[in-house]
C-alpha atoms as a PDB file:
ATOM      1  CA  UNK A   1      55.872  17.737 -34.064  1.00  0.00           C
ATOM      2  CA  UNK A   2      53.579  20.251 -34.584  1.00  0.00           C
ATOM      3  CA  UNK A   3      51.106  17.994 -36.072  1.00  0.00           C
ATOM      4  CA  UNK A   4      50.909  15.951 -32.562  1.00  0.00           C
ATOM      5  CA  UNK A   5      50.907  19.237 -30.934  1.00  0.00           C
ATOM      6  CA  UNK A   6      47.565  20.298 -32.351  1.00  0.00           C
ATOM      7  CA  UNK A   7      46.577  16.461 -32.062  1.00  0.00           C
ATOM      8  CA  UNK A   8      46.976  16.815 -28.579  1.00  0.00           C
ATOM      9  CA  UNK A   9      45.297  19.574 -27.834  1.00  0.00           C
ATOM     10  CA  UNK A  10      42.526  18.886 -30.169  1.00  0.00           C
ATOM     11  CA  UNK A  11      42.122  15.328 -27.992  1.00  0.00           C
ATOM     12  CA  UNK A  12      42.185  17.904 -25.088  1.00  0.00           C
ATOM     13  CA  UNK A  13      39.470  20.434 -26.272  1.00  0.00           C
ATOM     14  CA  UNK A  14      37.351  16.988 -27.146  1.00  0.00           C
ATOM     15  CA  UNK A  15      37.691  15.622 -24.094  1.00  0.00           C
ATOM     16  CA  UNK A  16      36.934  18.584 -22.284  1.00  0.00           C
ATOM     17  CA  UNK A  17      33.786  18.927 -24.058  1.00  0.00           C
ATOM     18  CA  UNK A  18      33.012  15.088 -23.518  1.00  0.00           C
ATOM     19  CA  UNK A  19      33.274  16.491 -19.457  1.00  0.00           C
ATOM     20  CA  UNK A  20      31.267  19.238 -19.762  1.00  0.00           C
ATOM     21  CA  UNK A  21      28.898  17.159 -21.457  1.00  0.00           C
ATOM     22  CA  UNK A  22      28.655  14.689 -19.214  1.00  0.00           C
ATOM     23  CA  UNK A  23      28.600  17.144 -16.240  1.00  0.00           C
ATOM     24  CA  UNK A  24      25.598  18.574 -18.108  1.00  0.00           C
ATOM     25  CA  UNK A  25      23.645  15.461 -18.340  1.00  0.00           C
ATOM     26  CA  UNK A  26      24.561  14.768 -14.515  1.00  0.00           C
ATOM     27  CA  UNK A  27      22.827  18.005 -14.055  1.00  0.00           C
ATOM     28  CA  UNK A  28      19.900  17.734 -15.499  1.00  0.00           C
ATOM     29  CA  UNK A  29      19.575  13.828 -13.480  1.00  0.00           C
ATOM     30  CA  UNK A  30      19.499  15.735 -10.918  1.00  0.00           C
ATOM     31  CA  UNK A  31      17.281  18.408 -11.842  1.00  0.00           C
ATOM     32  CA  UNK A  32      14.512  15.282 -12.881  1.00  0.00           C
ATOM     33  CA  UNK A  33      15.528  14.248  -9.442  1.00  0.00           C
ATOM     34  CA  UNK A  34      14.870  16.630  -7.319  1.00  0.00           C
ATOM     35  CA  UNK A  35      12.025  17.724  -9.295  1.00  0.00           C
ATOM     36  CA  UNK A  36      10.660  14.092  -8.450  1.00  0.00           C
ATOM     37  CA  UNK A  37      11.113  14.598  -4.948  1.00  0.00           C
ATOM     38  CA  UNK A  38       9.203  17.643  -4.819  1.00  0.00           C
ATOM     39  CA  UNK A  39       6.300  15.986  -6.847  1.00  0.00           C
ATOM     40  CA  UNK A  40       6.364  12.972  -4.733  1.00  0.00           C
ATOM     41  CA  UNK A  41       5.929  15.162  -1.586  1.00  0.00           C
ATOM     42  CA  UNK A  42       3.217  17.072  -2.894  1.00  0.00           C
ATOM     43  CA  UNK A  43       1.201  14.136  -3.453  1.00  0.00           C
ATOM     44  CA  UNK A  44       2.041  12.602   0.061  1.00  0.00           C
ATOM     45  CA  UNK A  45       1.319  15.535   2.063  1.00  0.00           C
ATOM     46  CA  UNK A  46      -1.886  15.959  -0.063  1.00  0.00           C
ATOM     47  CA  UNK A  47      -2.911  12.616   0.279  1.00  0.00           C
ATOM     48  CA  UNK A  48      -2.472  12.618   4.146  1.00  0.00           C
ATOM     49  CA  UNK A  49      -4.587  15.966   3.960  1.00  0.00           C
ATOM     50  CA  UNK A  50      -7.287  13.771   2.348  1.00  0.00           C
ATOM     51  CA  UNK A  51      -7.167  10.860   4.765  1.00  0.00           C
ATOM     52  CA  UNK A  52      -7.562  13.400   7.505  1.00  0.00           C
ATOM     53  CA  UNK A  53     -10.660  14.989   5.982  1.00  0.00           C
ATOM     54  CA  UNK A  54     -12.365  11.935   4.875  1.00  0.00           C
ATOM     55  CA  UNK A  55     -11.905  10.549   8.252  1.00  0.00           C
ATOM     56  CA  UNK A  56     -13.712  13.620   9.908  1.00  0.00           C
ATOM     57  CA  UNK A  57     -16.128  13.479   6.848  1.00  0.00           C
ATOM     58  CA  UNK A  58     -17.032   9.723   7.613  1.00  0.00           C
ATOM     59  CA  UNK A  59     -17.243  10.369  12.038  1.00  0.00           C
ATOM     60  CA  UNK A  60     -19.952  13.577  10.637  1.00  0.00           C
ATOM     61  CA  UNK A  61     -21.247  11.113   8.126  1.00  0.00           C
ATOM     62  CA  UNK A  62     -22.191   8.383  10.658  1.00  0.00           C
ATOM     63  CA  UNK A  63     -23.311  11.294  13.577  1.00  0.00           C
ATOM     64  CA  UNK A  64     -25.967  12.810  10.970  1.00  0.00           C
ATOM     65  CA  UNK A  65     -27.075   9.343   9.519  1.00  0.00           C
ATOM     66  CA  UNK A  66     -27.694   8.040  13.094  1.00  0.00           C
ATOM     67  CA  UNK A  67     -29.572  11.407  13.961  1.00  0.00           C
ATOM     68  CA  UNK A  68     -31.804  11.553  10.889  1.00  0.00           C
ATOM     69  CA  UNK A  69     -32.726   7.724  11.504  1.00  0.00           C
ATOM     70  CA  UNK A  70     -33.598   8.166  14.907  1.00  0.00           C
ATOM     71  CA  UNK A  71     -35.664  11.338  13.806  1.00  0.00           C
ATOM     72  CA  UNK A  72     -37.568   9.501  11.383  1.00  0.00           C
ATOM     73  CA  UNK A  73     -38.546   6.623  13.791  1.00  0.00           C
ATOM     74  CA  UNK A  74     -39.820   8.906  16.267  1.00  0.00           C
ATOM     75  CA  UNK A  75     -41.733  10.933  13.623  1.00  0.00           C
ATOM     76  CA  UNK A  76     -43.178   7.259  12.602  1.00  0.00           C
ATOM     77  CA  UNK A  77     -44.105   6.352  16.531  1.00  0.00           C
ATOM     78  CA  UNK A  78     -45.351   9.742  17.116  1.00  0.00           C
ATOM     79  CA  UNK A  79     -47.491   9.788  14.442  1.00  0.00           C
ATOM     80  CA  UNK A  80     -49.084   6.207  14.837  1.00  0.00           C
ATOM     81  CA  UNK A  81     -49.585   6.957  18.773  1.00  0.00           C
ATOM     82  CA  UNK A  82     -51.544  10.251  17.772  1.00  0.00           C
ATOM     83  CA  UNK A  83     -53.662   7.651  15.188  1.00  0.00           C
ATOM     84  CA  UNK A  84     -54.177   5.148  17.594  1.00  0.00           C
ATOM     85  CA  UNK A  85     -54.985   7.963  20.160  1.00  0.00           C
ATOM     86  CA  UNK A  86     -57.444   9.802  18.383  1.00  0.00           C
ATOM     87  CA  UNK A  87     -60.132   7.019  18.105  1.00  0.00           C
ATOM     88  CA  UNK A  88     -60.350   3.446  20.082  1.00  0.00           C
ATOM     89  CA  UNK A  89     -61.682   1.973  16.938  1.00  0.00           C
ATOM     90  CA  UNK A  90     -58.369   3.164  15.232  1.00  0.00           C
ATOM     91  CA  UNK A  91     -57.073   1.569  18.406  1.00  0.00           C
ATOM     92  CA  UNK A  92     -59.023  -1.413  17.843  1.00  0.00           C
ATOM     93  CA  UNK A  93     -58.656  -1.668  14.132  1.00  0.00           C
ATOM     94  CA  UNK A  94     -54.858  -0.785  14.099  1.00  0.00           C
ATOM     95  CA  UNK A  95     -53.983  -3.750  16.935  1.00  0.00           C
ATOM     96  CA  UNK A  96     -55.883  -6.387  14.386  1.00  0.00           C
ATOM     97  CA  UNK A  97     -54.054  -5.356  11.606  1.00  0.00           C
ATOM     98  CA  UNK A  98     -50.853  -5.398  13.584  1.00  0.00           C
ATOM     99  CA  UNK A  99     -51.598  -9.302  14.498  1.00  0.00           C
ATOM    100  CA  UNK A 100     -52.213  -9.842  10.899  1.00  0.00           C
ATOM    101  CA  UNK A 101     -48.827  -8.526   9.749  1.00  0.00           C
ATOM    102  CA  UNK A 102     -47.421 -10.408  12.997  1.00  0.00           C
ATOM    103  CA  UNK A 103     -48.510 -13.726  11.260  1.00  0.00           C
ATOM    104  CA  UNK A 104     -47.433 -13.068   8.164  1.00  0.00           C
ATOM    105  CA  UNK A 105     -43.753 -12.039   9.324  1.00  0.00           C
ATOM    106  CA  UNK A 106     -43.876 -14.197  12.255  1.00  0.00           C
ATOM    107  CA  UNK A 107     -42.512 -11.389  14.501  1.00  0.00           C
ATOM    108  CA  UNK A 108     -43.809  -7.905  16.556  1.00  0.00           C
ATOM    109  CA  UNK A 109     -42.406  -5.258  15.201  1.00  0.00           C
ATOM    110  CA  UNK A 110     -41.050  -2.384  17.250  1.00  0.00           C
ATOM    111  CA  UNK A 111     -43.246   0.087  18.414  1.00  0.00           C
END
């Protein structure tokens, strides 16, 4: 009898262990999970934050493009009035030329 005794409590001790075990493992799932979750909303809110700035980046993007190509063309018509100002055979000449390219393109460009 004593023999079954210390079976039994043997099979008890064991199977305790087998809970604790288990327990354990169940802890540490849900260590992995939660650490998971955190990770995952890092890298949502951060990628939101990124959106956000590349979306204000693009807007200034587009504003200074727009300026600097607007800059330039008025630097280009400034600076052919101010040729075809300072001489009428600039004038002359630069109207000839500009028929010449007209043909060639078949169009007026801009002034």
């Amino acid at each position: 009898m004593a023999q079954i005794s210390t079976a039994r409590s043997s099979m008890g001790a064991l199977m305790g262990s087998v809970t604790t075990a288990a327990s354990a493992v169940t802890g540490v799932f849900k260590v992995v999970e939660d650490s998971m979750s955190i990770a995952n909303n890092f890298v949502s809110r951060h990628a939101e934050q990124q959106r956000f700035a590349n979306q204000g980046d693009l807007a200034m993007f587009k504003r200074e493009y727009k300026d600097q190509l607007a800059m330039r063309d008025a630097q280009r018509r400034k600076s052919l009035a101010e040729f075809r100002n300072a001489d009428p055979l600039n004038d002359e000449l630069y109207s000839d030329a500009e028929k010449f390219v007209e043909e060639i393109y078949g169009e007026k460009s801009p002034t």
